[in-house]
Protein backbone atom coordinates (compact mmCIF):
# COMPACT_ATOMS: atom_id res chain seq x y z
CA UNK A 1 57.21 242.01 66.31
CA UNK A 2 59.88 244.10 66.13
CA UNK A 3 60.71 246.97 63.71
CA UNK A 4 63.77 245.23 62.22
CA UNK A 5 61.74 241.80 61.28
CA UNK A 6 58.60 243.61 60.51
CA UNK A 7 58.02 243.44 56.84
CA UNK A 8 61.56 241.52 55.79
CA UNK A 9 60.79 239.70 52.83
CA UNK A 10 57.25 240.32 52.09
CA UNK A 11 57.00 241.20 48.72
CA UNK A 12 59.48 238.61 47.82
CA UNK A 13 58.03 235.65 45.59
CA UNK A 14 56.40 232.46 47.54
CA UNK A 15 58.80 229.33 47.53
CA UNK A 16 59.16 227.71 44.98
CA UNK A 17 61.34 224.65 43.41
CA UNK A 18 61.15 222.37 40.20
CA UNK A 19 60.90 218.09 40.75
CA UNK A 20 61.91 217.21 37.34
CA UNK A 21 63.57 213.15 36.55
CA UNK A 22 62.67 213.51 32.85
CA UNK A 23 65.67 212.81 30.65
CA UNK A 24 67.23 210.93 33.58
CA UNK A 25 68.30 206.92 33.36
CA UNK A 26 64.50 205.32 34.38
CA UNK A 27 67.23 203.27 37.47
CA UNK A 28 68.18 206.79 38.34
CA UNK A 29 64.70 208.22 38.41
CA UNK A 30 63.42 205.34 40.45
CA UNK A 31 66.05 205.61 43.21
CA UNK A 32 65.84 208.77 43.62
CA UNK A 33 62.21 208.71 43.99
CA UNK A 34 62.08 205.99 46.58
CA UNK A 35 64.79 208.04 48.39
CA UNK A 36 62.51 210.96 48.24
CA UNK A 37 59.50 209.46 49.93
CA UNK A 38 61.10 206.63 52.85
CA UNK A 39 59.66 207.40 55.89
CA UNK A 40 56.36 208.09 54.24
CA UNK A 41 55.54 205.93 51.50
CA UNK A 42 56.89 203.07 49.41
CA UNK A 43 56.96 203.83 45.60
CA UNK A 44 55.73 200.97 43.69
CA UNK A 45 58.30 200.69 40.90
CA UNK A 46 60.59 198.04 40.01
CA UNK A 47 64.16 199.46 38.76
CA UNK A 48 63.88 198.37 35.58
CA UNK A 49 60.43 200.28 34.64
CA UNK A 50 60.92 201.80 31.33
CA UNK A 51 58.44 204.96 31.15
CA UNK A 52 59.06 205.93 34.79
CA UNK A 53 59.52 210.03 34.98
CA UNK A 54 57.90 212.91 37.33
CA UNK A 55 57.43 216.84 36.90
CA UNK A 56 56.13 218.49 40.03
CA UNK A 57 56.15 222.22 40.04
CA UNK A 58 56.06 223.09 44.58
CA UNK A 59 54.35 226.19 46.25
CA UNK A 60 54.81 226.77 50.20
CA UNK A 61 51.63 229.41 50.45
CA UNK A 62 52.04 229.77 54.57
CA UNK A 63 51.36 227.00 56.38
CA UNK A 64 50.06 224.81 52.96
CA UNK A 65 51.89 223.08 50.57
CA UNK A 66 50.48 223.22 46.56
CA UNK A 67 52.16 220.66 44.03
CA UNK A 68 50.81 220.73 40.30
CA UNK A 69 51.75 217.38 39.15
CA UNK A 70 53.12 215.16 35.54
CA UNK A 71 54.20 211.83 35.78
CA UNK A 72 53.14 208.38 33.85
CA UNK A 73 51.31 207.16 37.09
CA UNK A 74 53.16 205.43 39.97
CA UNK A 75 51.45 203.57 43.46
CA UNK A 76 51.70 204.73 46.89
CA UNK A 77 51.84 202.62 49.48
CA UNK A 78 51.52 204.36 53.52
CA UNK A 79 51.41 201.24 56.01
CA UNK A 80 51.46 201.24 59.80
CA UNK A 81 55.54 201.22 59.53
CA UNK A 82 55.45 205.23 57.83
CA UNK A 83 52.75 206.48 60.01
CA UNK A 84 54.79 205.22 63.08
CA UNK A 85 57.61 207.62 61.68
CA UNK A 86 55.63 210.30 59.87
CA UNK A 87 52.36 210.57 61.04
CA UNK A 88 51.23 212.93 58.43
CA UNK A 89 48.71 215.06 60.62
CA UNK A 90 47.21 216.49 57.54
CA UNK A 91 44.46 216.01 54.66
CA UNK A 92 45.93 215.55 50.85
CA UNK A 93 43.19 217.13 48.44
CA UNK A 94 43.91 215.75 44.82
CA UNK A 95 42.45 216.68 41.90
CA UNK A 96 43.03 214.56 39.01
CA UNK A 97 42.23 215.49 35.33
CA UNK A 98 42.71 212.01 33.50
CA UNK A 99 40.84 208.35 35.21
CA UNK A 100 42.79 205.21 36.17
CA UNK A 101 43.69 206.19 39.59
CA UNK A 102 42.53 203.76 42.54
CA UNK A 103 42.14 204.49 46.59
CA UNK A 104 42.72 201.29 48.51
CA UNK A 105 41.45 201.19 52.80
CA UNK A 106 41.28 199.09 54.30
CA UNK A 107 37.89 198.43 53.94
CA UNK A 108 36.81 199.25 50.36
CA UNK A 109 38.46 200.81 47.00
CA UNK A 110 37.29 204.25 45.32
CA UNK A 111 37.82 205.17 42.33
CA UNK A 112 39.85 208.45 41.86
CA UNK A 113 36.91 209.91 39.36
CA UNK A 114 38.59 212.88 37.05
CA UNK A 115 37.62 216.62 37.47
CA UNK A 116 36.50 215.16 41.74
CA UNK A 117 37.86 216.68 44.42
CA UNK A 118 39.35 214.00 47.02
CA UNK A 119 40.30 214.53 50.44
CA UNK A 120 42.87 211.75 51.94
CA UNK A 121 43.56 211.84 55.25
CA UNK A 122 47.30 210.94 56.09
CA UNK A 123 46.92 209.54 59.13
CA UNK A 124 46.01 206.81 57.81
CA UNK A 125 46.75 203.50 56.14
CA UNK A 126 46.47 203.17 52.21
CA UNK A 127 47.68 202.22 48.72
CA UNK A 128 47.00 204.56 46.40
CA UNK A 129 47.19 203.77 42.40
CA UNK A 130 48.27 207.50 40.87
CA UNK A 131 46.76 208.02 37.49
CA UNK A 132 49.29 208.86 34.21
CA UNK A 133 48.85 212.77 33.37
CA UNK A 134 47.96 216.04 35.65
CA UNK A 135 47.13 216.46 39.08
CA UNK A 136 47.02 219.20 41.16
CA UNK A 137 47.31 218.04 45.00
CA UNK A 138 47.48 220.89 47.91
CA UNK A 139 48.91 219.14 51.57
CA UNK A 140 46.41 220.89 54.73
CA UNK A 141 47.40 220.49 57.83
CA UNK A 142 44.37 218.75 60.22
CA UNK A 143 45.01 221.82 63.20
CA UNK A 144 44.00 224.30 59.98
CA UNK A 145 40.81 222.11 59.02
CA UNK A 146 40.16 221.07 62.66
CA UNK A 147 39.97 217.27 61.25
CA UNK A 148 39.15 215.34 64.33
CA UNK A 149 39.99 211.35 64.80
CA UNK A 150 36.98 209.45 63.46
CA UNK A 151 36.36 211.44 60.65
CA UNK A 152 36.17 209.57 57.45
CA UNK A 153 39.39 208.64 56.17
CA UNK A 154 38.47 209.25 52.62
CA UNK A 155 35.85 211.53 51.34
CA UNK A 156 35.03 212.49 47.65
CA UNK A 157 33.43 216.18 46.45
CA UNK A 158 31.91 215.15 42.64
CA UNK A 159 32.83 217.14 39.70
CA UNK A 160 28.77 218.34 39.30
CA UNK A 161 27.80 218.76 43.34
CA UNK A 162 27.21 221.72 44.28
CA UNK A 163 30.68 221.53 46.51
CA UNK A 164 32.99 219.95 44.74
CA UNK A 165 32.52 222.21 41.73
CA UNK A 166 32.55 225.11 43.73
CA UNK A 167 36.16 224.15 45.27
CA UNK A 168 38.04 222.52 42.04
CA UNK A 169 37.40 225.84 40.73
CA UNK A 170 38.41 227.69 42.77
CA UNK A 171 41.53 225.18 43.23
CA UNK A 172 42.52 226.05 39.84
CA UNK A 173 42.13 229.85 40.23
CA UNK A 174 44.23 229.96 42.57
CA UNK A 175 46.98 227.80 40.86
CA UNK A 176 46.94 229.70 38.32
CA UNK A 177 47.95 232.82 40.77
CA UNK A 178 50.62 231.00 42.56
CA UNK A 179 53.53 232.07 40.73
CA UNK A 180 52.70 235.74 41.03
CA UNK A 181 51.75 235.75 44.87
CA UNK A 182 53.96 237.08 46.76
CA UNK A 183 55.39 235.98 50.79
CA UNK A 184 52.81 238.63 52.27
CA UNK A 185 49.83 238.36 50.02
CA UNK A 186 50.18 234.51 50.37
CA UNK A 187 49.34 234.86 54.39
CA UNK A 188 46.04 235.71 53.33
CA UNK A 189 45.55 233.44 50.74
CA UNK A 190 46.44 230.49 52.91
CA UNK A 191 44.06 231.38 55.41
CA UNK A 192 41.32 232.05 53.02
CA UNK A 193 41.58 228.70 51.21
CA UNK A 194 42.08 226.60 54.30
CA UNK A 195 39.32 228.74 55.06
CA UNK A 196 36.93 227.24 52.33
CA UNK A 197 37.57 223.84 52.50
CA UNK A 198 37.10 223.95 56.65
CA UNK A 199 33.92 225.37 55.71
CA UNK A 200 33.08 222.81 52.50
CA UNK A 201 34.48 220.22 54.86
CA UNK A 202 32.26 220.84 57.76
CA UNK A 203 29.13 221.10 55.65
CA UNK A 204 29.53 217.65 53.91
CA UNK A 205 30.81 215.88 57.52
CA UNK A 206 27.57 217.14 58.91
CA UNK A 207 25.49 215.75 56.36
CA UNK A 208 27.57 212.67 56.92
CA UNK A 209 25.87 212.23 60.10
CA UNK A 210 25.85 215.73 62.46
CA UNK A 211 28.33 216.75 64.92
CA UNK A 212 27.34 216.62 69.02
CA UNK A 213 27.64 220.23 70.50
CA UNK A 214 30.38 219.33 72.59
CA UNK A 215 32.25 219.30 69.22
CA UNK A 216 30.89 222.75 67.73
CA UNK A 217 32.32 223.94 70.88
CA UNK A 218 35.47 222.91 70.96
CA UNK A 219 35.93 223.62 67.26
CA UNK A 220 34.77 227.23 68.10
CA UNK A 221 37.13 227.36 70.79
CA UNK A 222 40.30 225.97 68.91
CA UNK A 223 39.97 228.10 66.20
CA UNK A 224 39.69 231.27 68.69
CA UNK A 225 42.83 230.22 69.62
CA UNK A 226 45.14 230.19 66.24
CA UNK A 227 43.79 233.40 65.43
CA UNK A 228 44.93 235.07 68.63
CA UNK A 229 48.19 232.95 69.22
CA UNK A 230 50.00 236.11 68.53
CA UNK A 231 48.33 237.92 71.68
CA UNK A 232 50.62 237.46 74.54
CA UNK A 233 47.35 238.54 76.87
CA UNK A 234 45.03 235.54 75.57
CA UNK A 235 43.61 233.70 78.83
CA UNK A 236 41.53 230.95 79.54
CA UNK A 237 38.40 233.03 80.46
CA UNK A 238 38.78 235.02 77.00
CA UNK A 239 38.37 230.76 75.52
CA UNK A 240 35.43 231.42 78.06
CA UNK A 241 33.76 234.55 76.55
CA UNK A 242 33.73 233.36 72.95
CA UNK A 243 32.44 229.67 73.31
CA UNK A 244 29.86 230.55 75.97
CA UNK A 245 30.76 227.76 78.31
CA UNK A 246 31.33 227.16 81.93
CA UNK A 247 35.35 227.27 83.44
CA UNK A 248 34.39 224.05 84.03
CA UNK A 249 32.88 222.81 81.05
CA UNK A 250 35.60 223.92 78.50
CA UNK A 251 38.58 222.46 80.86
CA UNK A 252 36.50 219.34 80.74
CA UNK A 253 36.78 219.45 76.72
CA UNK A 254 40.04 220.07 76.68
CA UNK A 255 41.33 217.54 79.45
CA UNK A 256 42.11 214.91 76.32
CA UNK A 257 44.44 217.49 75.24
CA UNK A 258 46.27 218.32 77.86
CA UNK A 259 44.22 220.89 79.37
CA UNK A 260 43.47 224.19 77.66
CA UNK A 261 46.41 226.40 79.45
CA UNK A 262 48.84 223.59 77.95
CA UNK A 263 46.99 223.42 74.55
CA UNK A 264 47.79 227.13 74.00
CA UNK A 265 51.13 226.96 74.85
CA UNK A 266 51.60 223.96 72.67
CA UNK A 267 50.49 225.53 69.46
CA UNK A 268 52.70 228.76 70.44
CA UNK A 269 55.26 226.51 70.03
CA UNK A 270 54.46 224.63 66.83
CA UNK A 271 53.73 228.10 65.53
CA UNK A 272 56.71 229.29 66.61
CA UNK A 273 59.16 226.20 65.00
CA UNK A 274 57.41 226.57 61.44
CA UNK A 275 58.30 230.05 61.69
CA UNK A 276 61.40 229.67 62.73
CA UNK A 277 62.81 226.96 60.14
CA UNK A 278 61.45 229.31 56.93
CA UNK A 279 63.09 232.08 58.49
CA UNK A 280 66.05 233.09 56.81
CA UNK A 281 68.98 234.24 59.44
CA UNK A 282 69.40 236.98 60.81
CA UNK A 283 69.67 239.40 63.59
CA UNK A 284 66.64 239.48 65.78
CA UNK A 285 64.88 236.94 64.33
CA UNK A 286 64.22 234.59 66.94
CA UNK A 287 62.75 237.84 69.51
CA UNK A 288 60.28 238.66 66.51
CA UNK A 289 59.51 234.93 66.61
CA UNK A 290 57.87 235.04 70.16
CA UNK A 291 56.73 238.26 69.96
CA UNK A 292 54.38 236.90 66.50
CA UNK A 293 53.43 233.79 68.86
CA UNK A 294 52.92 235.34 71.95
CA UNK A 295 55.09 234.72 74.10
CA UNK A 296 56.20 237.40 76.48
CA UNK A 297 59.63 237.57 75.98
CA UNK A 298 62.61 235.41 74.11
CA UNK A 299 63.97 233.92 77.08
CA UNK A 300 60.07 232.48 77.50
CA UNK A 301 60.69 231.24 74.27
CA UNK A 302 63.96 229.34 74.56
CA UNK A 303 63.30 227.78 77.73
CA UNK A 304 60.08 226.39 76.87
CA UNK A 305 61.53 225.63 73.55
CA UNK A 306 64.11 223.79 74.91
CA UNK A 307 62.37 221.63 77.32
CA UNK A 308 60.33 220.48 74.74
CA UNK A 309 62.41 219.96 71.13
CA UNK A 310 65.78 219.47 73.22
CA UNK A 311 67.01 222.50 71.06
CA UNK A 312 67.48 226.23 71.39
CA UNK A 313 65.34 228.53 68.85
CA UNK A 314 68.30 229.39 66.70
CA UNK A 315 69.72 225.94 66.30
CA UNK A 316 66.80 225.64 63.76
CA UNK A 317 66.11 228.95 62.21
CA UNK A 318 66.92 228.43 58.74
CA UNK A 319 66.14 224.62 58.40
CA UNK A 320 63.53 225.44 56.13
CA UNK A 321 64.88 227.65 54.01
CA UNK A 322 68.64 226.08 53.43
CA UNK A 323 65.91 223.03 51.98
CA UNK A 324 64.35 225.70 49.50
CA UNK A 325 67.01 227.59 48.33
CA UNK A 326 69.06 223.91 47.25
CA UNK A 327 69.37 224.03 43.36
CA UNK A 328 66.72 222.02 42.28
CA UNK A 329 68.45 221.41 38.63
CA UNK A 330 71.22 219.15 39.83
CA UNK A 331 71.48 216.26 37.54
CA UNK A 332 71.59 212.59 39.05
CA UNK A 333 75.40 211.90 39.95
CA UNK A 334 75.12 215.52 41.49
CA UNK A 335 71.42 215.72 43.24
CA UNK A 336 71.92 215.89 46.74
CA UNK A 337 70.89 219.43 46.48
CA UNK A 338 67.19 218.62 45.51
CA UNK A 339 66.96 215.04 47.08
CA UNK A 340 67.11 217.25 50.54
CA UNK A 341 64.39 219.43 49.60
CA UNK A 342 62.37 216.99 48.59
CA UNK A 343 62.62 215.10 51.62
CA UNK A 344 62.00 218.26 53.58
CA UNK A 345 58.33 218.50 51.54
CA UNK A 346 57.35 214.45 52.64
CA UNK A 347 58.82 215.26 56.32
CA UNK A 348 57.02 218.78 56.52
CA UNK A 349 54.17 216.73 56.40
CA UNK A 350 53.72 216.12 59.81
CA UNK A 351 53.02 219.59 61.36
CA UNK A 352 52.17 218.55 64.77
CA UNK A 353 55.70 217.05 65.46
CA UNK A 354 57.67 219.54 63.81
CA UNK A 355 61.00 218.29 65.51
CA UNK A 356 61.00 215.08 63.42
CA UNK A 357 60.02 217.36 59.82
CA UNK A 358 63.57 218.02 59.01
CA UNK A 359 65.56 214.66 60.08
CA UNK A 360 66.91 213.49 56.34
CA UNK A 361 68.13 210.23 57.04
């Protein structure tokens, strides 16, 4: 990273905007929200509604997204139509504090107990009835959590396991810290929490029904991996070292995904996009960029970049952060402000395919 970048902005406060439609005209409120979530939900409301409003208070804490919630309860509705445009490669955890709300698969309904905590996976179908009152929901990408197709779409941690207890609290701890956490200390906390529920996660999926050592490998080795992105040295045989497997055994894992050379190079990239489109401009930012993904220089970078978003680095440094700094006050004849920050939370919600996260239409 280079000297110039290195340090820029760090004890500056995390992101932060205000999603407030109380005091607006209900027709107003309800446009605006269906506006808000196209591409990834419907809103079930009918323009008329007279009690329809929504507070949301938004955290970005690194690569996760915190929302502490108020509204008078709405339904979601994510069909095969949104996931074909926003494939939402990440888990929702929710944790409600009043009853009513309802989870609808497509094979059963679950109750949204209060005080629970739930994990929703968003790549997949659902209808979800949202409870009136408080909720505090944090978005976690699957490549953080290693959430693997097949898992269950839906599970629930009860208010008195062991589990559940352990992680609403701490949930709420660390809400309660978010608007005093700063860009750098927030690194940490990120990787701590994502941390926890990984771990919470794995423990209750193996008690689901155990996990085949092919798949403690590869979890081992994919999570090698993200923490030494940044390492413009890492090789296949280092993959090797740490997982304990045979050059052939671990390019056999990783043949579904492209092959482990390409896998690595892959999440350079989608490292190196999120970076780059929360990155305010300015001078040398895209060469401390690849140097914090490893890549060995900036032209390595843009050409790779370019062959695979169709875009040069610095056409989308910045993306991110024009969204945040929008005034999030506007009123409703003068929103347009907030309506594209809000879209960039629902698009950011597909981390794997970063190139589509930002499209507003």
């Amino acid at each position: 990273m280079t000297e110039q970048f290195r340090g820029k902005g760090l004890e500056a406060p995390v992101p932060h905007f205000l999603y407030d439609t109380r005091g607006w005209r209900q027709a107003d409120a309800v446009d605006f929200g269906r506006e808000v979530v196209r591409r990834t939900y419907d809103l079930g409301l009918s323009r008329d509604r007279a009690d329809h409003w929504f507070h949301t208070d938004i955290w970005f804490v690194g690569p996760l997204l915190f929302a502490a919630n108020a509204g008078d309860g709405h339904t979601l509705l994510r069909e095969a139509r949104h996931l074909a445009s926003n494939p939402g490669n990440y888990l929702k955890l929710q944790i409600f504090e009043q009853p009513g709300g309802v989870l609808f698969g497509p094979d059963a309904s679950e109750p949204l107990e209060p005080r629970a905590v739930h994990l929703i996976d968003q790549s997949r179908p659902y209808r979800q009835q949202m409870a009136a009152g408080r909720n505090r929901t944090v978005f976690i990408p699957h490549s953080l959590l290693e959430y693997r197709p097949g898992a269950p779409a839906y599970i629930r941690l009860a208010a008195e396991s062991a589990d559940g207890g352990f992680l609403a609290r701490s949930t709420a701890a660390l809400f309660e810290q978010l608007p005093s956490l700063t860009v750098g200390d927030a690194a940490g906390v990120a990787g701590a929490y994502a941390g926890l529920v990984r771990a919470l996660l794995d423990w209750r999926l193996s008690r689901l029904g155990g996990e085949g050592i092919r798949s403690v490998r590869l979890d081992a080795a994919r999570r090698y991996i993200e923490a030494n992105l940044h390492d413009p040295g890492l090789k296949p045989d280092d993959v090797l070292g740490v997982v304990g497997a045979s050059r052939a055994t671990i390019f056999r894992d990783f043949a579904p995904l492209g092959g482990l050379e390409a896998y690595i190079r892959e999440r350079r990239l989608d490292r190196a996009y999120r970076t780059l489109s929360m990155s305010a401009p300015q001078r040398g930012v895209v060469g401390a960029v690849a140097d914090a993904s490893g890549f060995p220089s900036t032209a390595e970078l843009s050409r790779s970049f370019q062959r695979r978003y169709g875009v040069s680095p610095t056409d989308v440094v910045g993306q991110w952060h024009k969204a945040l700094v929008a005034e999030p006050a506007a009123p409703p004849r003068a929103r347009e402000g907030l309506l594209e920050a809000m879209r960039a939370v629902y698009h950011w919600s597909n981390p794997e395919d970063p190139a589509d996260r930002f499209d507003a239409r």
